[in-house]
PDB file of N, CA and C in Angstrom:
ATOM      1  N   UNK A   1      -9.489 -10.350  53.207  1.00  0.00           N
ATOM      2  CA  UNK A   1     -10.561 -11.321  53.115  1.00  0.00           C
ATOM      3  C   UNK A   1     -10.142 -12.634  53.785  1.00  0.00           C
ATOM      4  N   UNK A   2      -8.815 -12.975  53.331  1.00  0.00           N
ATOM      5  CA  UNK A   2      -8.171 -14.320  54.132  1.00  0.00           C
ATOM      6  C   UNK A   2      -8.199 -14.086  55.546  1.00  0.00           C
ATOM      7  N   UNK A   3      -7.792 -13.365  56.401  1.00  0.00           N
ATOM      8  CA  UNK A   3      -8.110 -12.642  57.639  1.00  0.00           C
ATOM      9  C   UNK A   3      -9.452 -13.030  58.131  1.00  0.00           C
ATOM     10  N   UNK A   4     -10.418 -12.204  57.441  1.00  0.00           N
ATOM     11  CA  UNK A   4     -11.325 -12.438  58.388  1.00  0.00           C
ATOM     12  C   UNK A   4     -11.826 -13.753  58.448  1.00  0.00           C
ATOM     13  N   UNK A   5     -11.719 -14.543  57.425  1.00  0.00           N
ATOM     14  CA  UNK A   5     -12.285 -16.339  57.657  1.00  0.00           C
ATOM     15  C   UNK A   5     -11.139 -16.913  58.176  1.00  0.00           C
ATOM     16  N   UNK A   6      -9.973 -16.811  58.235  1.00  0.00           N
ATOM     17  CA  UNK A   6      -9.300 -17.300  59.217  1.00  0.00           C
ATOM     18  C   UNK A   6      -9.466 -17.031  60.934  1.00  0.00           C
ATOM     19  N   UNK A   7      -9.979 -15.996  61.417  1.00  0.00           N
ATOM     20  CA  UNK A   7     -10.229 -15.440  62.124  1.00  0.00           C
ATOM     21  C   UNK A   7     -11.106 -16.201  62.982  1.00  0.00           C
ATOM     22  N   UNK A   8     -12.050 -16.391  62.101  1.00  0.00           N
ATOM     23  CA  UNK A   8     -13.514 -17.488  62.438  1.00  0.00           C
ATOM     24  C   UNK A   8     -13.125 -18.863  62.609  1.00  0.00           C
ATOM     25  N   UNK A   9     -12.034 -19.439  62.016  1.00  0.00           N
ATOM     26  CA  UNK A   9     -11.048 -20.697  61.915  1.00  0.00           C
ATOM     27  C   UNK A   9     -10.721 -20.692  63.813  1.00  0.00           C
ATOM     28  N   UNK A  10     -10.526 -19.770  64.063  1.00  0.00           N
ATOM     29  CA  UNK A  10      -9.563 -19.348  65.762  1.00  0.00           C
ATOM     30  C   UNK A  10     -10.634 -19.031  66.494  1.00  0.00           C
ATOM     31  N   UNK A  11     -11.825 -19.544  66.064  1.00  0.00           N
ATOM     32  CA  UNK A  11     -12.936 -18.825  67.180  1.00  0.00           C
ATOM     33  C   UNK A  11     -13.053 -19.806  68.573  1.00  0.00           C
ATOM     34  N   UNK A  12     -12.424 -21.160  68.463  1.00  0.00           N
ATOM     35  CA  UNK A  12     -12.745 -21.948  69.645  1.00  0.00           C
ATOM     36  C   UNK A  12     -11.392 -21.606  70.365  1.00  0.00           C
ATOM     37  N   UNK A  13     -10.397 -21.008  69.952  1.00  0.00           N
ATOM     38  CA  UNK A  13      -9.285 -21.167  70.909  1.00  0.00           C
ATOM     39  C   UNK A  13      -9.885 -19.248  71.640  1.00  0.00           C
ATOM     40  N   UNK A  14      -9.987 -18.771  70.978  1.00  0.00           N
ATOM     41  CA  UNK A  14     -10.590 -17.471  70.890  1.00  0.00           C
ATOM     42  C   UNK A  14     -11.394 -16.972  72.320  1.00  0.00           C
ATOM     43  N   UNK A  15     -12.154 -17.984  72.473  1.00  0.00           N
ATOM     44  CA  UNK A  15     -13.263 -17.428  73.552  1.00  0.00           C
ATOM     45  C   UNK A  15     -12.865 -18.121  74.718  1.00  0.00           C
ATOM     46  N   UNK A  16     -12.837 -17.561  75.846  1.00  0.00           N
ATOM     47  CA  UNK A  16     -11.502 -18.118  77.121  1.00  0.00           C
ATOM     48  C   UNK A  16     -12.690 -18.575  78.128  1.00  0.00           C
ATOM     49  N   UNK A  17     -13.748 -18.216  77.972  1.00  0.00           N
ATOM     50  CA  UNK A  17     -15.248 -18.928  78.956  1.00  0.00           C
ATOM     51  C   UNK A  17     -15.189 -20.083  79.155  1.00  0.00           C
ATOM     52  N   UNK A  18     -15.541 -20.313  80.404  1.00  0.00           N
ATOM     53  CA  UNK A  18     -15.534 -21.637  80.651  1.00  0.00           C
ATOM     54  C   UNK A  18     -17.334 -21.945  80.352  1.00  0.00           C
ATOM     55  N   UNK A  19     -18.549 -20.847  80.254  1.00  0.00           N
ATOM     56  CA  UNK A  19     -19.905 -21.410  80.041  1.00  0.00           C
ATOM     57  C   UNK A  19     -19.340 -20.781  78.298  1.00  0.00           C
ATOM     58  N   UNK A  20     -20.297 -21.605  77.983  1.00  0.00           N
ATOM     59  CA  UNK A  20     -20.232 -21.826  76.490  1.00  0.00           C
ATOM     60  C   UNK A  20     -21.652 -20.805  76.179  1.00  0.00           C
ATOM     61  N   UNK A  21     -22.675 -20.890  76.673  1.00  0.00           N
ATOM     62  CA  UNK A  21     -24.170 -20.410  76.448  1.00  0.00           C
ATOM     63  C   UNK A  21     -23.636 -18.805  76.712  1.00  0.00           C
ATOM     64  N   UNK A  22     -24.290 -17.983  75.673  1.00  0.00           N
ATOM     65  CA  UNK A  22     -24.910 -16.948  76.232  1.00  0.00           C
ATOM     66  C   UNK A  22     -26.065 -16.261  77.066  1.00  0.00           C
ATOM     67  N   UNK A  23     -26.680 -17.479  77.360  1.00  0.00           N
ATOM     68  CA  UNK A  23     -27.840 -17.084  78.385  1.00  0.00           C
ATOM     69  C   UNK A  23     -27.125 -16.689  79.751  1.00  0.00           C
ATOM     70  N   UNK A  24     -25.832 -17.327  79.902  1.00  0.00           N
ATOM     71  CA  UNK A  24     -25.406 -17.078  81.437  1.00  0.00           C
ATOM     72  C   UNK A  24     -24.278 -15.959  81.462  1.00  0.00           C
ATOM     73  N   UNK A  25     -24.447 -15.177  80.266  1.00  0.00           N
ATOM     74  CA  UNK A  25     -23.072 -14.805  80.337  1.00  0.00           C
ATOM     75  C   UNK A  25     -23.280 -13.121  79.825  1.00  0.00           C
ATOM     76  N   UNK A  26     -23.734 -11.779  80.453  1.00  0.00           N
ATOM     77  CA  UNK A  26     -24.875 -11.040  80.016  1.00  0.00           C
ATOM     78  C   UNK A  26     -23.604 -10.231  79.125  1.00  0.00           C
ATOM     79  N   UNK A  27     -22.648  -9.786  79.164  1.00  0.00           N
ATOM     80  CA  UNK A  27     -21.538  -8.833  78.891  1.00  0.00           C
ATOM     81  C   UNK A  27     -21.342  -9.666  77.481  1.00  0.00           C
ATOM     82  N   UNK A  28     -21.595 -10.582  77.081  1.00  0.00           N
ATOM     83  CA  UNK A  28     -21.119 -11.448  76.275  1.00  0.00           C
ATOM     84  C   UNK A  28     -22.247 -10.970  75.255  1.00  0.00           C
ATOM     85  N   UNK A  29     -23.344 -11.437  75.380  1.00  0.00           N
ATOM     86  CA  UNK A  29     -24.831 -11.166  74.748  1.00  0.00           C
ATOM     87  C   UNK A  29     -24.804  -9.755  74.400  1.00  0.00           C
ATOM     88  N   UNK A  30     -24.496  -8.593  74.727  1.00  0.00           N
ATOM     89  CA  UNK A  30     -24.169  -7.179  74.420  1.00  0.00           C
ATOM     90  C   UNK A  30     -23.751  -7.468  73.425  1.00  0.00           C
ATOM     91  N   UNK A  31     -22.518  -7.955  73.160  1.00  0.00           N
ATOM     92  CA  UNK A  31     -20.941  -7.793  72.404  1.00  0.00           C
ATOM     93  C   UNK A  31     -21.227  -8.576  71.108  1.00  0.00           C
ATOM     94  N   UNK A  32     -22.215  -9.432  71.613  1.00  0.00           N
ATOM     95  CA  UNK A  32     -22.635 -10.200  70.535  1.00  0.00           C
ATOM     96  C   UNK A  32     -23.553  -9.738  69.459  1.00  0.00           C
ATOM     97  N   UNK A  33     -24.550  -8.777  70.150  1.00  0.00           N
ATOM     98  CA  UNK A  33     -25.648  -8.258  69.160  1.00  0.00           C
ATOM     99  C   UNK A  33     -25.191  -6.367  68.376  1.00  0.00           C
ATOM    100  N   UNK A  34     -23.704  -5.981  69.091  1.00  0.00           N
ATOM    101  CA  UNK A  34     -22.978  -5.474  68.974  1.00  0.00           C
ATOM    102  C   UNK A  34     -22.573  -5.770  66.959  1.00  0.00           C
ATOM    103  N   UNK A  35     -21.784  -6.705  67.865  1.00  0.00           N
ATOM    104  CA  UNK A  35     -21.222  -7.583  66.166  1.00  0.00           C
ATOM    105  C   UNK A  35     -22.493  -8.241  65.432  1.00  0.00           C
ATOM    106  N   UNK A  36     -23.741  -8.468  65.571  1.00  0.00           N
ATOM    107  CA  UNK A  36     -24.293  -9.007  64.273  1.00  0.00           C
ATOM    108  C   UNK A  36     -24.673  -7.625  63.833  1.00  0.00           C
ATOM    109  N   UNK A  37     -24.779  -6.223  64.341  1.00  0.00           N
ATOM    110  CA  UNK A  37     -25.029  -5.228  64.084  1.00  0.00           C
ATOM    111  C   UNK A  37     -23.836  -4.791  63.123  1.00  0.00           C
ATOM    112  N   UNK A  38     -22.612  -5.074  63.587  1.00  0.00           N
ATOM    113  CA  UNK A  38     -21.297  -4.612  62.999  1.00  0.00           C
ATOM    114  C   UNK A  38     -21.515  -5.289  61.221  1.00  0.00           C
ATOM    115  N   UNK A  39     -22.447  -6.546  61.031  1.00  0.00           N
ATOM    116  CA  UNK A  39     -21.874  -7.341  60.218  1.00  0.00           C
ATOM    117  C   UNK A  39     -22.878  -6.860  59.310  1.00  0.00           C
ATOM    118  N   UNK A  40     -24.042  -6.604  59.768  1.00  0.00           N
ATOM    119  CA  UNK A  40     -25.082  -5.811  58.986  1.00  0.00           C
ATOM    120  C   UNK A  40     -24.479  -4.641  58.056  1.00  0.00           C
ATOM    121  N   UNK A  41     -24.121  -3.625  59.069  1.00  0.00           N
ATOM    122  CA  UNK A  41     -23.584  -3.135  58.517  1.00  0.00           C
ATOM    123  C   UNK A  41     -22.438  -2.564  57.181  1.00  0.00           C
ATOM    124  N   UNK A  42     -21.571  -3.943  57.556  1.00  0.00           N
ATOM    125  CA  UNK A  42     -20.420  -4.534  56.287  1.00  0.00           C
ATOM    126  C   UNK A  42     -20.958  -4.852  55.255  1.00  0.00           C
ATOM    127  N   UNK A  43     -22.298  -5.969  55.090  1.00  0.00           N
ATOM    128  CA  UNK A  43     -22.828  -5.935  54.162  1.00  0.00           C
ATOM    129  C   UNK A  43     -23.466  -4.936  53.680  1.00  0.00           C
ATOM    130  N   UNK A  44     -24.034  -4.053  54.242  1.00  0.00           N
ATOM    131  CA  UNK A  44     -25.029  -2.668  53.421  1.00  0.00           C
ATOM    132  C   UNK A  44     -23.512  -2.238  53.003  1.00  0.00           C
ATOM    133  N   UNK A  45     -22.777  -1.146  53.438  1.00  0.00           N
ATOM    134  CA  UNK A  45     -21.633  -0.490  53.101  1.00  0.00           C
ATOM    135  C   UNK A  45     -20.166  -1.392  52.118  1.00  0.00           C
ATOM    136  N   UNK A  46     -21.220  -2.232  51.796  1.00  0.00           N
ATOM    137  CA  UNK A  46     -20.199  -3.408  50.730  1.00  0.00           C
ATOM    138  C   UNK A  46     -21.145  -3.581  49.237  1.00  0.00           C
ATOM    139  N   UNK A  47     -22.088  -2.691  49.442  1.00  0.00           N
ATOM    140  CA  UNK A  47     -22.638  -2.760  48.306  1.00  0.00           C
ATOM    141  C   UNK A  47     -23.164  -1.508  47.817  1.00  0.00           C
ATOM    142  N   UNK A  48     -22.804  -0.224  48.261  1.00  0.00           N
ATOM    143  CA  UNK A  48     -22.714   1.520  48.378  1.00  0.00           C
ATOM    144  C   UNK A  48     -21.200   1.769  47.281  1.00  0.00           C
ATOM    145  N   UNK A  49     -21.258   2.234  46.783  1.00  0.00           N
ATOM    146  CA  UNK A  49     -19.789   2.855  45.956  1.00  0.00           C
ATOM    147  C   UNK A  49     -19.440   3.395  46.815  1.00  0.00           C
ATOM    148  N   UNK A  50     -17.752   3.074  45.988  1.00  0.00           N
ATOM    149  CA  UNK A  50     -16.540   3.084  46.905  1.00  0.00           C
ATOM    150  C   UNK A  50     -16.181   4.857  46.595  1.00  0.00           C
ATOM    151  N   UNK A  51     -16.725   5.656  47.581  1.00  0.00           N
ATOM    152  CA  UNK A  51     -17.009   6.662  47.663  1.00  0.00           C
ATOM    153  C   UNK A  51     -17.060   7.279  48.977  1.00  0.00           C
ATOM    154  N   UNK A  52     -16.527   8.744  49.626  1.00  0.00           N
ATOM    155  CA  UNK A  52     -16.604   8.622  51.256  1.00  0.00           C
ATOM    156  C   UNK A  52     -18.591   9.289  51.581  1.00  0.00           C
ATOM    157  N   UNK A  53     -19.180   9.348  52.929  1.00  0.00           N
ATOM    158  CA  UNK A  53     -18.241   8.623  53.440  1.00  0.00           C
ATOM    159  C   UNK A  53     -18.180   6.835  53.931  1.00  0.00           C
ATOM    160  N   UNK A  54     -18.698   6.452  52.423  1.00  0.00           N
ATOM    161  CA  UNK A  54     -18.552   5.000  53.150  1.00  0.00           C
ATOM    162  C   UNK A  54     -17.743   4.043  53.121  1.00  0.00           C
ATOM    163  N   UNK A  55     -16.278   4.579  52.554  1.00  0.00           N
ATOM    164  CA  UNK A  55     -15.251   4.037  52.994  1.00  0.00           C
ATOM    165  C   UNK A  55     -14.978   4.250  54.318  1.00  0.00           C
ATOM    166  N   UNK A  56     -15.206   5.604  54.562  1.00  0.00           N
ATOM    167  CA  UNK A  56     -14.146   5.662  56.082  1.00  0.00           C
ATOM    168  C   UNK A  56     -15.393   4.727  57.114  1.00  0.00           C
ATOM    169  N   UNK A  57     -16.457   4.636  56.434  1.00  0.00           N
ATOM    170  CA  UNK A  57     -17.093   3.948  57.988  1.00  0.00           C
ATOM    171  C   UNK A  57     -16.846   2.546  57.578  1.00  0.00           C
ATOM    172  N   UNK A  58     -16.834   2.327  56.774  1.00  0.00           N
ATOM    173  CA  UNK A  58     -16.143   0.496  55.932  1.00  0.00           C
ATOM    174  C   UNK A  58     -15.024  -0.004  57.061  1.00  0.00           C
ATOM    175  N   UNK A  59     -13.999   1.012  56.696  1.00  0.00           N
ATOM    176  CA  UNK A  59     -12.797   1.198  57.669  1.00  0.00           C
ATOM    177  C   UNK A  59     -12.699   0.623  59.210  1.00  0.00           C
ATOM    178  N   UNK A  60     -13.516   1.629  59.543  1.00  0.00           N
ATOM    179  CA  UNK A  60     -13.995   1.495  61.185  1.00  0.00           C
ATOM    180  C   UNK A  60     -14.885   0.084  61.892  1.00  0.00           C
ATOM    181  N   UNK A  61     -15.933  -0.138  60.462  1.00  0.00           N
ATOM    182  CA  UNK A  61     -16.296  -1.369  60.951  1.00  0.00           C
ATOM    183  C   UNK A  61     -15.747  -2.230  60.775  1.00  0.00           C
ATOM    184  N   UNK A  62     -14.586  -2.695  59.977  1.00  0.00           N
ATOM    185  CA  UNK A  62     -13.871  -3.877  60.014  1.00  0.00           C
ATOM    186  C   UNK A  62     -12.898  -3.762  60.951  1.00  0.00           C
ATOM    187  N   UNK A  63     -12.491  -2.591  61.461  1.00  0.00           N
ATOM    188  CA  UNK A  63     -11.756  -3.094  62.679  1.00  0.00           C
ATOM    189  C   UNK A  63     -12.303  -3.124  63.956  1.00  0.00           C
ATOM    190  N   UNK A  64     -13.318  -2.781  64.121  1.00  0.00           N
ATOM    191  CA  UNK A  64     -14.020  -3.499  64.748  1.00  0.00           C
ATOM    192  C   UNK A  64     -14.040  -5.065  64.450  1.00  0.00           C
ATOM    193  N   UNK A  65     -14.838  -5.585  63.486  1.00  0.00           N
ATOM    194  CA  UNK A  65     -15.033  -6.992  63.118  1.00  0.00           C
ATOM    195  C   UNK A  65     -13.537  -7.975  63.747  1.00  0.00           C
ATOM    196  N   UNK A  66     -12.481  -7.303  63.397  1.00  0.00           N
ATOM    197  CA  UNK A  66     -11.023  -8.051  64.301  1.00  0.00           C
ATOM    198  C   UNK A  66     -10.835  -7.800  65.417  1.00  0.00           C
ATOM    199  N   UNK A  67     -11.826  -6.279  65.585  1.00  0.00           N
ATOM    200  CA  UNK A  67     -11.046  -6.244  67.551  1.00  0.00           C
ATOM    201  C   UNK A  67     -11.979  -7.120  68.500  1.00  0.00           C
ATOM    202  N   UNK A  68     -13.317  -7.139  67.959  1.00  0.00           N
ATOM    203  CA  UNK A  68     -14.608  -8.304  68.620  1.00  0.00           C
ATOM    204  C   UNK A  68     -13.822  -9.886  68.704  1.00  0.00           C
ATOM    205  N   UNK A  69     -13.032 -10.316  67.356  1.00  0.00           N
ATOM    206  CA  UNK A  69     -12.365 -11.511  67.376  1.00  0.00           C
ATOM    207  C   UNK A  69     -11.264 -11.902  68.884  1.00  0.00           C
ATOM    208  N   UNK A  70     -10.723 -10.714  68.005  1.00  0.00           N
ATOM    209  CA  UNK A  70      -8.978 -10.404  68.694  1.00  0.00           C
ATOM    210  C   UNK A  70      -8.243 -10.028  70.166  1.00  0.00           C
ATOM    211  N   UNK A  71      -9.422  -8.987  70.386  1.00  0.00           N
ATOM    212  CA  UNK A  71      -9.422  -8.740  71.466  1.00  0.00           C
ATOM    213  C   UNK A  71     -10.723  -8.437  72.960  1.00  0.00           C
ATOM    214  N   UNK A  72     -12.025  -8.070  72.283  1.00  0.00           N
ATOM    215  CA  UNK A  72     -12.983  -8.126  73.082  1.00  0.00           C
ATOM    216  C   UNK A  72     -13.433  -9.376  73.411  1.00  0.00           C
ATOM    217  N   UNK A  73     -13.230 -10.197  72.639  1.00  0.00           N
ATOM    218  CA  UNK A  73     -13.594 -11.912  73.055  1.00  0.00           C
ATOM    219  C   UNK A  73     -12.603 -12.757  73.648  1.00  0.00           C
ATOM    220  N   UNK A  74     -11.653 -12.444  74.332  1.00  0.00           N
ATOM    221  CA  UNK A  74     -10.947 -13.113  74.923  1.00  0.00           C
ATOM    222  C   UNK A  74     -10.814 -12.130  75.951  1.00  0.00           C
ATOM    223  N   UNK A  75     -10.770 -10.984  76.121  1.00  0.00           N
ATOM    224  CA  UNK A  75     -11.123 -10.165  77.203  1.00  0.00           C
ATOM    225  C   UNK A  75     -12.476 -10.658  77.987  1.00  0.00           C
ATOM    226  N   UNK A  76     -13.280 -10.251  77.237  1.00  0.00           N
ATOM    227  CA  UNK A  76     -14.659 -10.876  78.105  1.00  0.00           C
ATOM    228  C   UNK A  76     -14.941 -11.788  78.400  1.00  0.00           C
ATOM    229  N   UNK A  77     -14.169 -13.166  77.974  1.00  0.00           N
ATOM    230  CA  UNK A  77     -14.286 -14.706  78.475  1.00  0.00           C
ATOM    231  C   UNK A  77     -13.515 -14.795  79.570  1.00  0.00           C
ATOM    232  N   UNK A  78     -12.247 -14.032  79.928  1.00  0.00           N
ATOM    233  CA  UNK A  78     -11.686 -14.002  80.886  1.00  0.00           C
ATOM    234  C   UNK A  78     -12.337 -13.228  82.316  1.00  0.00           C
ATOM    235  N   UNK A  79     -12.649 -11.960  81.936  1.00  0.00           N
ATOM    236  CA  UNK A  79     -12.985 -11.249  83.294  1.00  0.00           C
ATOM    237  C   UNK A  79     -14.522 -11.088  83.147  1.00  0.00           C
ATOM    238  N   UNK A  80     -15.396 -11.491  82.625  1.00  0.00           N
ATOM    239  CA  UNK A  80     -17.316 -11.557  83.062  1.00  0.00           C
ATOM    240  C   UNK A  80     -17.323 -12.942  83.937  1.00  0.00           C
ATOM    241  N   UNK A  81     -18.288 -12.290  84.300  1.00  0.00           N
ATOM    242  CA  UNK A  81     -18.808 -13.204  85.800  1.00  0.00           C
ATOM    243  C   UNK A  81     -19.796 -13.794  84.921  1.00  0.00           C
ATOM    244  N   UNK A  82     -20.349 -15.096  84.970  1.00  0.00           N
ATOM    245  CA  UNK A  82     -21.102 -15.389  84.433  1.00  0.00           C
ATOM    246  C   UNK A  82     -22.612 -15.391  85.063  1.00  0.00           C
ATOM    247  N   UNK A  83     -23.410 -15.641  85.214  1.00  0.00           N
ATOM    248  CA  UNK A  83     -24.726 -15.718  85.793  1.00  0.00           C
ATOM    249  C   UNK A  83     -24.976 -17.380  86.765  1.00  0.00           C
ATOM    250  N   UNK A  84     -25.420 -17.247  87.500  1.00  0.00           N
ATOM    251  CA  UNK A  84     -25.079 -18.865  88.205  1.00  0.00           C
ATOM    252  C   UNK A  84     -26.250 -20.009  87.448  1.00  0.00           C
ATOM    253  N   UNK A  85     -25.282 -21.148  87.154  1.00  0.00           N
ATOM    254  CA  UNK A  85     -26.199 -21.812  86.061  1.00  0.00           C
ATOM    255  C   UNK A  85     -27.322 -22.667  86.858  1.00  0.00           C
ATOM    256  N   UNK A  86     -28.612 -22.719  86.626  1.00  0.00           N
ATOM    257  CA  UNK A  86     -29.416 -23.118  87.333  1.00  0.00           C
ATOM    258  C   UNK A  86     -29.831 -24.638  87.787  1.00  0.00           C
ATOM    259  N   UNK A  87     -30.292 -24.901  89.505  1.00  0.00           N
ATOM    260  CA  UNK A  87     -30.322 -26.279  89.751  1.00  0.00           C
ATOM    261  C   UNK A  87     -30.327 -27.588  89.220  1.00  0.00           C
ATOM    262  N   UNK A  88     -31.743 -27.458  88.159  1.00  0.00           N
ATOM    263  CA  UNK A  88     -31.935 -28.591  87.438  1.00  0.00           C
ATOM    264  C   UNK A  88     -32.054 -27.941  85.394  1.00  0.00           C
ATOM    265  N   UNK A  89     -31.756 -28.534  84.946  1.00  0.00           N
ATOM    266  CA  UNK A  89     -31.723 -28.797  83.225  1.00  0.00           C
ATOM    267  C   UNK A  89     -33.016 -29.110  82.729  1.00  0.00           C
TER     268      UNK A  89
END
């Protein structure tokens, strides 16, 4: 439990993008609706008895929930191209 809110603590060193928006950034926006899907999930299967099989998918989605932190978000801030940000604001 300390984990994952610490986790969220490391989210600005975390994301290696230089655009901050997800409008410009499409690989990002995937990954993102990815994980509010992941989190949905945690909550339904956090309130199911601790019974299979929704432990083992409990399992799977929380590591997910650290590899989106840990490793897909600093992967994808590094190598996505972003979308070119437009003339005027």
């Amino acid at each position: 439990m300390f984990g994952s809110i610490f986790v969220l603590f490391l989210l600005p060193w975390l994301d290696t993008s230089k655009v901050r928006s997800s409008n410009y950034r499409p690989i990002y926006r995937i990954a993102f609706w990815i994980f509010m899907a992941d989190c949905l999930l945690l909550g339904y299967l956090g309130g199911q008895p601790a019974e299979e099989p929704y432990i083992t998918i409990s399992r799977f989605a929380a590591c997910y929930y650290f590899f989106h932190f840990l490793v897909a978000l600093p992967l994808i801030g590094k190598y996505e191209k972003p979308l070119p940000l437009p003339e005027e604001l």
